[in-house]
Protein backbone atom coordinates (compact mmCIF):
# COMPACT_ATOMS: atom_id res chain seq x y z
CA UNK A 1 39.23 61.72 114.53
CA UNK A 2 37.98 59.97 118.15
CA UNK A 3 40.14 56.95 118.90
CA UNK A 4 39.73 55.05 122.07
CA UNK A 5 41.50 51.46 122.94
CA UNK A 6 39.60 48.54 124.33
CA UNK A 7 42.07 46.03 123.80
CA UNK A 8 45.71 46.55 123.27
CA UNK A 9 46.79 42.92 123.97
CA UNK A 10 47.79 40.06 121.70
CA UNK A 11 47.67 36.17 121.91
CA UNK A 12 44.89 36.14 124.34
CA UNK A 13 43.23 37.97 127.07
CA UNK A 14 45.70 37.98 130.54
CA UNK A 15 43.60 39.52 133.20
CA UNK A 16 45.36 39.81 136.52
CA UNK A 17 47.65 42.49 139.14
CA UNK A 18 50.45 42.65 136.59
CA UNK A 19 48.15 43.97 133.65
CA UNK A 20 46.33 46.19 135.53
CA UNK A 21 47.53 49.28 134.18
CA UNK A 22 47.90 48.67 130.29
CA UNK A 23 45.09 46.30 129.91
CA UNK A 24 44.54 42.62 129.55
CA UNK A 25 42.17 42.28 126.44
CA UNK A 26 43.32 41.40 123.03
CA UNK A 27 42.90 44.07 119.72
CA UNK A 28 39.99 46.29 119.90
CA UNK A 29 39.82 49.84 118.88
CA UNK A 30 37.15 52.59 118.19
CA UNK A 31 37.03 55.25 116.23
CA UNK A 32 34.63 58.41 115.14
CA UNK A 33 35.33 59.96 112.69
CA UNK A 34 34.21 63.79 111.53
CA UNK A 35 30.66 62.70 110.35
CA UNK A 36 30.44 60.93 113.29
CA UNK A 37 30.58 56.99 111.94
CA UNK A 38 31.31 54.25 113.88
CA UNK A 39 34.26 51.85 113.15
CA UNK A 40 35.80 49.28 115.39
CA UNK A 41 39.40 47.67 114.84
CA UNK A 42 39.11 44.11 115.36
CA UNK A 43 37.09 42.20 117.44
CA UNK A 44 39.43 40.94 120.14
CA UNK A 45 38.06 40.38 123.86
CA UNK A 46 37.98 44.25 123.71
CA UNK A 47 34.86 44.43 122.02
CA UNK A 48 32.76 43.21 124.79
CA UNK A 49 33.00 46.30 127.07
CA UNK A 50 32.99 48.14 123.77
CA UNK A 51 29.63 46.58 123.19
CA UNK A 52 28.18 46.89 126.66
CA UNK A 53 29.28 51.01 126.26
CA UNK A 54 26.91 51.59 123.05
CA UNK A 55 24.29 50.21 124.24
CA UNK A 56 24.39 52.52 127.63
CA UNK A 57 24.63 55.45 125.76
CA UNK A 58 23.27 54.72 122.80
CA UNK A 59 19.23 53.96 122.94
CA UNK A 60 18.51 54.14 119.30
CA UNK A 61 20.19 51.92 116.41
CA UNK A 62 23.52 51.45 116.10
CA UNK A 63 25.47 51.40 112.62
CA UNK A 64 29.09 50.64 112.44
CA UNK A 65 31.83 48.84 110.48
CA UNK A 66 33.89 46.28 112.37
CA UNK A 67 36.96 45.97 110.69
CA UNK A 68 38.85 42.22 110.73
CA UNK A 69 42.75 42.68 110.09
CA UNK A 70 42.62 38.62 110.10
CA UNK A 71 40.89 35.83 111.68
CA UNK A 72 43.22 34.83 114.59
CA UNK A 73 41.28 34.02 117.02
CA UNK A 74 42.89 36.59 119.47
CA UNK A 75 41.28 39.16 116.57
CA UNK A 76 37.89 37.89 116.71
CA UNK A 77 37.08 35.98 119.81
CA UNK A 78 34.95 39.14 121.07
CA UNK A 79 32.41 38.95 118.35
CA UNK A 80 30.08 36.32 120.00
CA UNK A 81 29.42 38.60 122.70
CA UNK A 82 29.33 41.61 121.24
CA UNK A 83 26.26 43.14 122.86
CA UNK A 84 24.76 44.97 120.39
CA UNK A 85 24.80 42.44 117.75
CA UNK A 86 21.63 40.84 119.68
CA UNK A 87 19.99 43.95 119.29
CA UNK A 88 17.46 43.65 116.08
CA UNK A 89 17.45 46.77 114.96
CA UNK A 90 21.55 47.09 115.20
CA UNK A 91 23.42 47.08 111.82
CA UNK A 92 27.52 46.21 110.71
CA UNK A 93 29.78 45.82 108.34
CA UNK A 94 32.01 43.27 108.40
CA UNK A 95 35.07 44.04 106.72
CA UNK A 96 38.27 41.75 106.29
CA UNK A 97 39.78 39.25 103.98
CA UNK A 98 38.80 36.00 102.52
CA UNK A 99 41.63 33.58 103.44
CA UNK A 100 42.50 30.04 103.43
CA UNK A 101 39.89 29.03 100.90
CA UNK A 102 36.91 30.22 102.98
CA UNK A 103 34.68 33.36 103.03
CA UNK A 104 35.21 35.70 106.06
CA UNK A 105 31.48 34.72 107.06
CA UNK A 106 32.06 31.45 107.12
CA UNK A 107 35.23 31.95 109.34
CA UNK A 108 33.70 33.93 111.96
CA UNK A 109 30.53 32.00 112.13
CA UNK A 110 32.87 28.98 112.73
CA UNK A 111 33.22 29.93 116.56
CA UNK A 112 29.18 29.28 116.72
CA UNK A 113 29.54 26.17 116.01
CA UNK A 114 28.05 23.88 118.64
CA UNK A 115 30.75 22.38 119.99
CA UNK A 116 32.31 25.77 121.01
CA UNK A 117 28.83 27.76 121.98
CA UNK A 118 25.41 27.43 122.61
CA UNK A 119 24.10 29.62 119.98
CA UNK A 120 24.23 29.99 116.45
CA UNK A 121 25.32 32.71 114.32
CA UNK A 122 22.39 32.83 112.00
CA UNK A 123 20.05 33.26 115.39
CA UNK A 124 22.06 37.13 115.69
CA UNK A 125 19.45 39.63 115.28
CA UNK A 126 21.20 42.59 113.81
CA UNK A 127 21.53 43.11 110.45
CA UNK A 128 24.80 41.97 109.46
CA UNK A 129 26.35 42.24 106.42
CA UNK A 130 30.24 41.26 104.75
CA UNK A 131 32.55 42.69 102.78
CA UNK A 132 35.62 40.58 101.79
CA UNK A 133 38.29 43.23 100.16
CA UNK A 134 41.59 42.43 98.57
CA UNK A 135 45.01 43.80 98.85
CA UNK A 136 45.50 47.18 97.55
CA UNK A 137 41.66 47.76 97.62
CA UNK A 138 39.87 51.29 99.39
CA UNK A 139 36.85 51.62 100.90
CA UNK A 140 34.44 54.27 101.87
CA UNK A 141 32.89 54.72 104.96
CA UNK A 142 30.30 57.35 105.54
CA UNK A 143 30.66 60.81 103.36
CA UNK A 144 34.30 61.66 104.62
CA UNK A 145 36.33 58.66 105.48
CA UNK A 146 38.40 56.63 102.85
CA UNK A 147 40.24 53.02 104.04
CA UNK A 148 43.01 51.73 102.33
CA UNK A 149 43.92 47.75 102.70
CA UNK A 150 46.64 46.59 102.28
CA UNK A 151 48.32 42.69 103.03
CA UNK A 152 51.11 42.55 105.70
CA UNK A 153 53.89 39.94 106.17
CA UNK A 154 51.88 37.20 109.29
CA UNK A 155 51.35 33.74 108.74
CA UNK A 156 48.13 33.44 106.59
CA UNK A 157 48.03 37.45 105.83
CA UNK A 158 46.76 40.40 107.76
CA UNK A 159 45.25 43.55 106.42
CA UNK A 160 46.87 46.92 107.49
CA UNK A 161 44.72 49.74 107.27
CA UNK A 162 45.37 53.46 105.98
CA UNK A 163 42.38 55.41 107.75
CA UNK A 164 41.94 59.27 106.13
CA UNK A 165 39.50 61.59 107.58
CA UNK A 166 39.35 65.02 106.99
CA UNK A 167 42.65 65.35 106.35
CA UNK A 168 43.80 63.57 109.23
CA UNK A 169 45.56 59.87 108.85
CA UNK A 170 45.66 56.99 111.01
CA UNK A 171 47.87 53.42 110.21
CA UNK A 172 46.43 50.45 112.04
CA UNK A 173 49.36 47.95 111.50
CA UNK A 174 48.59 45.22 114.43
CA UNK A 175 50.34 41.61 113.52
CA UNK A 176 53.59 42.17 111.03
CA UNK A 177 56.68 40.60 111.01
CA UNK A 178 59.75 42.16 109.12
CA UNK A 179 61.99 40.78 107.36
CA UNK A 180 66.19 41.06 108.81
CA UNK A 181 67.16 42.98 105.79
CA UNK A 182 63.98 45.22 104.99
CA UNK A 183 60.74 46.40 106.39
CA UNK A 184 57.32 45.31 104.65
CA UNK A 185 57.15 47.56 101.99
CA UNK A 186 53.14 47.04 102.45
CA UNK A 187 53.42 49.15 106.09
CA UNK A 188 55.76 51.69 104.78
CA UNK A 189 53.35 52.48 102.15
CA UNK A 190 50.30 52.91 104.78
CA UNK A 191 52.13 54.55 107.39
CA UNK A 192 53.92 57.10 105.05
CA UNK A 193 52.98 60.34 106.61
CA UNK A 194 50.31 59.38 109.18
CA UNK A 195 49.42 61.25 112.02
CA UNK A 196 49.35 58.05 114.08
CA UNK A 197 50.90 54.49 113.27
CA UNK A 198 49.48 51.97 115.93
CA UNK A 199 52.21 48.77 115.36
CA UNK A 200 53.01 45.49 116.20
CA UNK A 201 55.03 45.53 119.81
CA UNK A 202 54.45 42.10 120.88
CA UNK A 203 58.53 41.04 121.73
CA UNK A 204 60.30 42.72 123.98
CA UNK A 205 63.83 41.32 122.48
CA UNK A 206 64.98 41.04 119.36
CA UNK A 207 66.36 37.53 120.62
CA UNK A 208 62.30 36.42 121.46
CA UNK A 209 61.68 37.75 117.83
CA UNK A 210 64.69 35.78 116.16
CA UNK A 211 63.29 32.71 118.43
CA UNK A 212 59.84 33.12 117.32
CA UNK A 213 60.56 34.55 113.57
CA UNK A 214 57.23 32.41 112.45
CA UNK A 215 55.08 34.08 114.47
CA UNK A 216 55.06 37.09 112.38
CA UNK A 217 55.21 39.58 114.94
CA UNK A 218 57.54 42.70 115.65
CA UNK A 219 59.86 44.31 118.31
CA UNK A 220 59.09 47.79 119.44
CA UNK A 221 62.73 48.84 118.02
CA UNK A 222 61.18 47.75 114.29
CA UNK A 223 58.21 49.70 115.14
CA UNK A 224 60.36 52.52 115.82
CA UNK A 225 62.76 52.26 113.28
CA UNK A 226 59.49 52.15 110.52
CA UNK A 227 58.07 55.27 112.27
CA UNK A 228 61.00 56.92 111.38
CA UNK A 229 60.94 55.73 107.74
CA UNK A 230 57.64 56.07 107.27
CA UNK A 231 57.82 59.81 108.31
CA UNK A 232 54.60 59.50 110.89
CA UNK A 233 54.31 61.90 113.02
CA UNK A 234 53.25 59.54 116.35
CA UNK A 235 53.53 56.17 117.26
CA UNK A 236 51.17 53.80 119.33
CA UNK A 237 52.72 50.76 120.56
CA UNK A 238 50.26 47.54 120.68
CA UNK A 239 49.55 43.91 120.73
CA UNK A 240 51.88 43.58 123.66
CA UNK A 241 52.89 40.16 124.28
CA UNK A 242 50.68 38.11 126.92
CA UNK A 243 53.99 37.43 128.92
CA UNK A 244 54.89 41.67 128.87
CA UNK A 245 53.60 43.00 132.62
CA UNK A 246 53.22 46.29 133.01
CA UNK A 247 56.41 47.43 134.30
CA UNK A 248 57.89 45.45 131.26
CA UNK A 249 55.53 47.24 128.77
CA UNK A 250 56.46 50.80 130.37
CA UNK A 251 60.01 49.86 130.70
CA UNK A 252 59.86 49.31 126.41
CA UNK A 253 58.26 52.76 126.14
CA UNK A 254 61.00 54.79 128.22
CA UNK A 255 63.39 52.19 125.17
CA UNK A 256 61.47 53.23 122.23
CA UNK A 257 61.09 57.22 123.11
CA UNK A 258 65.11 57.30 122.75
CA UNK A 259 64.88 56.13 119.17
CA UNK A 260 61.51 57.60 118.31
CA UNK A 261 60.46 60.11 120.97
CA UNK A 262 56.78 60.92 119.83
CA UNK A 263 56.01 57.52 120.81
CA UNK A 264 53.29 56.28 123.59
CA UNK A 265 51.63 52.93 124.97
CA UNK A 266 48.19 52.18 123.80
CA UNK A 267 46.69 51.20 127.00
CA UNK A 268 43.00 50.13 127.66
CA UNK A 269 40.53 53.50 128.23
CA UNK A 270 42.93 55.28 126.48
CA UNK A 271 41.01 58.17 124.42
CA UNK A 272 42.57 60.82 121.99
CA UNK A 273 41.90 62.90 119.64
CA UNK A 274 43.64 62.99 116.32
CA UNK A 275 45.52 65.71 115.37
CA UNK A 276 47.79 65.17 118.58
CA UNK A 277 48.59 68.22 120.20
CA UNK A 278 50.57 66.33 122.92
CA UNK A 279 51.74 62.62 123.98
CA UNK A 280 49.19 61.16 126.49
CA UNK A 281 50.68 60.19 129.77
């Protein structure tokens, strides 16, 4: 399984000197799995160099699934300008959760909306199509790849994701908050065993957690601590607060490899290859 990050970021995008190194743009990830399909994690500001890198080296159609943990906007404020989605002979799934009373559709065709942009999400050319799943639901992609949802603890709900691929397992776990006395037994049961458990980083203090307990997000000590639980074999921090620089990110990582040692930063370019043979740098 081919995994690259486009977006390791949450909140929104923070371009600039201090986020040079780990990235500025909010959740995006690829992946290719052993028969070669396409799926993208989120649709974050990530997803527009993602887009502009398909169509380079891609000059035929392109077929993917673009999975939606949730609709915050830091998750899908990409999808507008995803490049290839004004290509007409480009096709994608869209995959997420129906949620506050409205289809998925409707949600993410809410940012057309001409107040916010010029164009309209019916005038997309690609073929587009949506699949709204519940908790506890699996999905197949392609002839070798099985997803399993599964509803995490965030305001309004956010799908985790159990990725298996010929034999190989990958737990997307991106916006979670746990609770003081457990851990959400929904991201113990997708990261149980994984090769690779990308989770919630964003506060760099458990006192910024305790301040901001509604935002549903996680320390990386939690994400360390479940790692361990959960028996995973690697863990990816991500969705690093917008107020984390660099040295502050790296400076959590050096933290979180004396509790959990097979640990690493997502970072923006990153590629790997799943079975890990080593950390990257």
């Amino acid at each position: 399984m081919y995994i690259r990050f486009w977006g390791v970021r949450g909140t929104i995008p923070t371009p600039g000197p201090d986020t040079i190194r780990v990235g500025g743009n909010t959740a995006c990830v690829e992946i290719r799995t052993s028969d070669d399909q396409l799926i993208i994690l989120d649709a974050g500001s990530g997803i527009l160099p993602i887009g502009k890198h398909l169509l380079k080296n891609n000059p035929g159609r392109i077929i993917g699934s673009i999975l939606i943990s949730h609709t915050h906007w830091d998750h899908i404020q990409g999808f507008p300008f995803f490049a290839p989605v004004w290509g007409r002979s480009n096709r994608f799934v869209l995959v997420g959760r129906k949620r506050v009373g409205q289809r998925l559709e409707e949600i993410v065709a809410g940012q057309f909306l001409e107040p916010y942009l010029p164009f309209a999400y019916k005038s997309l050319p690609a073929d587009l199509l949506v699949k709204e799943v519940s908790d506890g639901e699996s999905i197949i992609i392609g002839e070798n790849t099985r997803v399993e949802v599964a509803l995490m603890n965030h305001p309004g709900g956010c799908l985790g994701f159990r990725i298996e691929d010929a034999g190989v397992v990958l737990a997307y776990c991106s916006d979670v908050g746990h609770d003081n006395d457990q851990f959400d037994p929904a991201v113990l049961k997708l990261a149980q065993n994984a090769d690779l458990l990308i989770h919630d980083s964003h506060f760099g203090t458990t006192e910024e957690r305790n301040l901001r307990s509604d935002w549903g997000h996680s320390t990386w000590m939690e994400a360390a601590q479940v790692a361990i639980e959960a028996g995973v074999k690697n863990l990816g921090l991500f969705h690093y607060s917008p107020d984390l620089s660099d040295d502050a990110v790296e400076q959590i990582l050096n933290k979180t490899q004396q509790i959990f040692p097979r640990t690493f930063l997502t970072r923006e370019g990153l590629e790997i290859d799943l079975p890990l043979s080593q950390l990257p740098e």
